[in-house]
Protein backbone atom coordinates (compact mmCIF):
# COMPACT_ATOMS: atom_id res chain seq x y z
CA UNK A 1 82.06 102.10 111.23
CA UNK A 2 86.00 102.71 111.53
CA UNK A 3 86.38 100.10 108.47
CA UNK A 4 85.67 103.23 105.75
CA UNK A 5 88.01 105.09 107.06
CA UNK A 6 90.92 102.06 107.32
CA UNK A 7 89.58 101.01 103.37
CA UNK A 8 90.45 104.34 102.55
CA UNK A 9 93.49 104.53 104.21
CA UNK A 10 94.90 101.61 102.33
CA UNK A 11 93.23 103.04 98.78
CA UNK A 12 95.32 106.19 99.27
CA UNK A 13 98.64 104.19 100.26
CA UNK A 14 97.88 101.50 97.45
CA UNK A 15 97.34 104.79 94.92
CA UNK A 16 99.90 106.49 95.92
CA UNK A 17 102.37 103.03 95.25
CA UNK A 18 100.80 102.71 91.85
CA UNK A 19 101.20 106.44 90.74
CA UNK A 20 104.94 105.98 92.06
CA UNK A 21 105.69 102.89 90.06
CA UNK A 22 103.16 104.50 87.03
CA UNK A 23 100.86 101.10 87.63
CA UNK A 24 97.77 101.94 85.50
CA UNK A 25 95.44 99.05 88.04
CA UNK A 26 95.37 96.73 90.84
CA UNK A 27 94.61 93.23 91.10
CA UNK A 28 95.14 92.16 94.39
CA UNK A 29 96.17 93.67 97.76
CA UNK A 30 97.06 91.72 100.83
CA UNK A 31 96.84 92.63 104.55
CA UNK A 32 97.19 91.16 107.45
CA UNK A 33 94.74 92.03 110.59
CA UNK A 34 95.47 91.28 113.94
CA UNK A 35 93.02 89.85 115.71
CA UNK A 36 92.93 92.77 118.55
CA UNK A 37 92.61 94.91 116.02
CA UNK A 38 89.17 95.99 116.20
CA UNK A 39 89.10 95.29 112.88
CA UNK A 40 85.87 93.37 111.46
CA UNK A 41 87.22 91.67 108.09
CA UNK A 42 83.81 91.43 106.52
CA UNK A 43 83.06 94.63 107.22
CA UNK A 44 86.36 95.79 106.01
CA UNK A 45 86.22 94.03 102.32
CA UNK A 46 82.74 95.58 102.38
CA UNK A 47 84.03 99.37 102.30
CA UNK A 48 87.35 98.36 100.65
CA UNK A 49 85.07 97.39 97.48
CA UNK A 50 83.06 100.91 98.07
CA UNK A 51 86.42 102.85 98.57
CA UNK A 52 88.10 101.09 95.62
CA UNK A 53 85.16 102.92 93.04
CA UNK A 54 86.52 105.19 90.26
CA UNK A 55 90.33 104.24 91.44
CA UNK A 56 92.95 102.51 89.97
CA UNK A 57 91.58 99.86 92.75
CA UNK A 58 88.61 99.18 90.86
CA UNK A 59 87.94 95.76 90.72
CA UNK A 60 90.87 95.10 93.15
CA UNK A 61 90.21 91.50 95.54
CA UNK A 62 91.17 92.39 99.03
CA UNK A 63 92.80 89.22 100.35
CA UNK A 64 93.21 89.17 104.33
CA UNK A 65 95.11 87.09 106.71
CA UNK A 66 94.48 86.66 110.45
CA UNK A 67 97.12 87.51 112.83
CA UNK A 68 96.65 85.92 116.06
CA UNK A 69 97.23 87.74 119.51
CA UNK A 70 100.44 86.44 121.32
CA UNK A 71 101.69 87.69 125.11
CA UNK A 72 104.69 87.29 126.76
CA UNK A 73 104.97 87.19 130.51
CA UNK A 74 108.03 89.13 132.05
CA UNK A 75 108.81 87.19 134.94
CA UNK A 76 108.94 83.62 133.60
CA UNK A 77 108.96 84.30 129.90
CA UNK A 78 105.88 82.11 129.22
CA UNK A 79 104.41 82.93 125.65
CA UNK A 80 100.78 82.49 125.10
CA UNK A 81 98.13 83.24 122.71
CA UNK A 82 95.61 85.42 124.23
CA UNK A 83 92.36 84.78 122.38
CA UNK A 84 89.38 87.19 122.10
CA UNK A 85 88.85 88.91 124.38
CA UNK A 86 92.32 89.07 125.20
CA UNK A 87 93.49 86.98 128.74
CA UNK A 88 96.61 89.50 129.51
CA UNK A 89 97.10 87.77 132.96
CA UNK A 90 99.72 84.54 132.88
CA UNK A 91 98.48 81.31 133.73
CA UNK A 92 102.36 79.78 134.95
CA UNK A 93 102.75 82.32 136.93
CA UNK A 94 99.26 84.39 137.88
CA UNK A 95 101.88 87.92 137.10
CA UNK A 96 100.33 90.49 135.28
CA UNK A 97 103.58 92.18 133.87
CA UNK A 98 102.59 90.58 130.31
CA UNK A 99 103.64 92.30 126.83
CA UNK A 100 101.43 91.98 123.55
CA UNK A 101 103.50 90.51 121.09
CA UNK A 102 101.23 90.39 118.17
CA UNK A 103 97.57 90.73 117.30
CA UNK A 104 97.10 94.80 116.87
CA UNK A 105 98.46 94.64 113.09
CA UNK A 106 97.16 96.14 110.22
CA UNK A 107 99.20 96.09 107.68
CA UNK A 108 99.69 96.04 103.71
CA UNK A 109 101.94 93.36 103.31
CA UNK A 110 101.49 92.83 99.12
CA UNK A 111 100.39 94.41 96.12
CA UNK A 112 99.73 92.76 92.84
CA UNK A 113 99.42 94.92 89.65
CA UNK A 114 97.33 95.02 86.81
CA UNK A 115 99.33 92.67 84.03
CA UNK A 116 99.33 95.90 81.85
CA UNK A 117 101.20 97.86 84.22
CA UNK A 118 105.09 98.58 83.87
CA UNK A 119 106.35 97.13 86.60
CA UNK A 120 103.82 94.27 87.01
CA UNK A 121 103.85 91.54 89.81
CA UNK A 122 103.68 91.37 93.83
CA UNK A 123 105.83 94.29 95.87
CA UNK A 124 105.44 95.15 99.25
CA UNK A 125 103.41 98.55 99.80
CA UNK A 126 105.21 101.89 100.72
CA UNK A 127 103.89 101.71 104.11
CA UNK A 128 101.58 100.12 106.78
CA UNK A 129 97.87 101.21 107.04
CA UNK A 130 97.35 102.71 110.57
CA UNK A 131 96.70 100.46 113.61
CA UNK A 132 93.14 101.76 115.19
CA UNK A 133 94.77 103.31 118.64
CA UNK A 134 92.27 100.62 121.12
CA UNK A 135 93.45 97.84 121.49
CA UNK A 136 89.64 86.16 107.18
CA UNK A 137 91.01 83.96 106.12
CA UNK A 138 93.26 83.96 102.92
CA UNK A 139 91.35 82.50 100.26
């Protein structure tokens, strides 16, 4: 299960933000998951929840948002979304020169702090977690 290792990922980014800013907790932390990804958001909250234990995560909601695949076609510049399992191949034009626009994110798009932190509210994270290398809704 590649969702430990990605929920760990963003714990040590999400840490290493908080021990920057001198943020004693975490509240919430968003991401955004494409949905080539390979990425199973269940799964994921799951070992975020496991990986957040003993951290200054603990107790942190993980809030994810869906990012839908998107293609563009070369030759006539038709944009399409390409569903699951992705349909690379252009329906104007049958061409197969297509470019994925979208849908392989994973990223850390907003972190909010613990109220008793210094610096409390939402702030973008230092950096993205790690797209896997194959290629839930917000409450």
């Amino acid at each position: 299960m590649h969702e430990m290792s990605v929920a760990l990922s963003i714990v040590d980014q999400v840490e290493q933000a908080a021990r920057s800013r001198s943020a004693c907790g975490v509240r919430r932390v968003r991401l955004d998951i494409g949905e080539l990804a390979g990425v199973v958001p269940d799964a994921l909250a799951f070992c975020f929840e496991l990986a957040c234990s003993g951290t200054v995560l603990q107790g942190a909601e993980l809030v994810t948002g869906s990012v839908p695949g998107r293609a563009s076609c070369a030759p006539c510049g038709r944009t399409w979304d390409t569903g699951m399992p992705p349909d690379m191949i252009c329906a104007s034009c049958r061409g197969g020169a297509t470019e994925l626009l979208s849908g392989r994110e994973l990223r850390i798009t907003e972190v909010h702090w613990a109220a008793d932190s210094p610096a409390p509210g939402p702030s973008p994270a230092p950096a993205p977690a790690p797209a896997p290398a194959t290629l839930h809704k917000e409450s």
